[in-house]
Protein backbone atom coordinates (compact mmCIF):
# COMPACT_ATOMS: atom_id res chain seq x y z
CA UNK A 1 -1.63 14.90 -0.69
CA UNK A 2 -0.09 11.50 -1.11
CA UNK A 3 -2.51 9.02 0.14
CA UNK A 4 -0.98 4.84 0.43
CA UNK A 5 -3.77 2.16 1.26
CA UNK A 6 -2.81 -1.30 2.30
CA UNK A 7 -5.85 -3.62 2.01
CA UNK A 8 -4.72 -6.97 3.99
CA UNK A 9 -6.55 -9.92 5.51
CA UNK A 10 -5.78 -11.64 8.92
CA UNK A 11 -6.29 -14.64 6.55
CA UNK A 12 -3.36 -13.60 4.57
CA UNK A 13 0.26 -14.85 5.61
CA UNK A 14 1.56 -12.22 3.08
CA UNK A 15 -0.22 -9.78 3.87
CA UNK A 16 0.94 -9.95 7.64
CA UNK A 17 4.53 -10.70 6.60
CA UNK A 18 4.39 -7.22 4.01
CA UNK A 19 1.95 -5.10 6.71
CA UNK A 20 4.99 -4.19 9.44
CA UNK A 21 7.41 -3.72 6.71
CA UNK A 22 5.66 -1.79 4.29
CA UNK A 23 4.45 0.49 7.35
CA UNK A 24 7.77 0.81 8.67
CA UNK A 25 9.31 1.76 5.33
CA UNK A 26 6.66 4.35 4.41
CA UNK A 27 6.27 6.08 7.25
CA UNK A 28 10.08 6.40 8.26
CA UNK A 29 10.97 7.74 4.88
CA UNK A 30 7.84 9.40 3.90
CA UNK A 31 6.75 11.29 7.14
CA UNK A 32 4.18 14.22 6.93
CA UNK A 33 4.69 12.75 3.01
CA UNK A 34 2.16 9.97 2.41
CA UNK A 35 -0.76 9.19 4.34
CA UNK A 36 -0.61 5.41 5.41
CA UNK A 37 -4.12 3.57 5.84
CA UNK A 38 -4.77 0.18 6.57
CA UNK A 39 -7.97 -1.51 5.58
CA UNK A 40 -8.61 -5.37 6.68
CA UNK A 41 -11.53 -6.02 4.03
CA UNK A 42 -13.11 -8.97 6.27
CA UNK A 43 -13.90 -5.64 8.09
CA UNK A 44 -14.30 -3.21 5.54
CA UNK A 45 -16.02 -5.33 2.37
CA UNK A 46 -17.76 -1.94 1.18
CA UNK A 47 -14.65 -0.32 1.10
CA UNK A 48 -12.61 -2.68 -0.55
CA UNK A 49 -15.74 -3.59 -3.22
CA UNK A 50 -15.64 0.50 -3.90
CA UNK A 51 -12.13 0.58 -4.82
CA UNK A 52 -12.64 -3.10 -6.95
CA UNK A 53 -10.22 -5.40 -4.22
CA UNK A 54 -10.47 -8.78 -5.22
CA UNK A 55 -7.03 -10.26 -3.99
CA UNK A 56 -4.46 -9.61 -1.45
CA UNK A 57 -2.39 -7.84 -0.86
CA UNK A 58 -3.23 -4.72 -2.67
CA UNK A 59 -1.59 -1.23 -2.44
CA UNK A 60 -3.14 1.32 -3.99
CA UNK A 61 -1.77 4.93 -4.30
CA UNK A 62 -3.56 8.22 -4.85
CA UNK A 63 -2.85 11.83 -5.72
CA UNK A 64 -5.03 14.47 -4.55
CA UNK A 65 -7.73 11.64 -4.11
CA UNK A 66 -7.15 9.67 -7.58
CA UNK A 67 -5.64 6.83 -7.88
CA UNK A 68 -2.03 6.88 -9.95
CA UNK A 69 -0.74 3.46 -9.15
CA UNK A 70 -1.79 -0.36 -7.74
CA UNK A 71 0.15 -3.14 -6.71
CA UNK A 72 -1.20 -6.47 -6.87
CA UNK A 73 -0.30 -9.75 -5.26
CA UNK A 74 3.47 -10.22 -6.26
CA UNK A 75 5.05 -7.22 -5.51
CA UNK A 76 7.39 -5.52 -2.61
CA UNK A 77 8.38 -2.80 -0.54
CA UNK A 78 11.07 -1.41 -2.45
CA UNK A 79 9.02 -1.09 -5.54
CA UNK A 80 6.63 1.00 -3.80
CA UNK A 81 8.57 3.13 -1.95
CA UNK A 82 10.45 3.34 -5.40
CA UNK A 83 7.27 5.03 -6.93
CA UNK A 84 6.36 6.61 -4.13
CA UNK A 85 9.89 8.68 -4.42
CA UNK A 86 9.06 9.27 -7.81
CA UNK A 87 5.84 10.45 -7.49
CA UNK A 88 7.28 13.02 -4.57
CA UNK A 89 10.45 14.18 -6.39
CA UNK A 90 8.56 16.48 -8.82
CA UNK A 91 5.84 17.69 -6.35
CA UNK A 92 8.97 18.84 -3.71
């Protein structure tokens, strides 16, 4: 299973801009796919200090529970949902 985590901040004006688009974009192309989670790490700090989050926005991507990619700060949604169809082409 394809898991996507979006850690964002309400602090963050990216992060809100990037949160309904990235959603929107993963879920609509990548139903029953990728499993999308959203962690606000003013809520979750343990969470985010587990899986080393020091900026925002972060994506981070795992495979059967291990991570295989990260975007940091400056990136957008087509470049994950990019490698996200790369990632599924071989497993389909």
């Amino acid at each position: 299973m394809i898991e996507l985590t979006y850690y964002t901040g309400k602090d963050c004006g990216v992060c809100q801009v990037l949160k309904p688009k990235l959603r929107e974009a993963v879920l609509s192309t990548f139903s029953g796919q990728v499993d999308f989670k959203e962690v606000d790490v003013a809520e979750n700090r343990e969470d985010a200090a587990q899986n080393r989050v020091f900026t925002l926005p972060v994506v981070i991507i795992k495979l059967d529970g291990r991570e295989v990619k990260r975007f940091v700060r400056a990136f957008g949604v087509h470049q994950v949902t990019q490698y996200l169809e790369g990632l599924i082409s071989p497993i389909a």
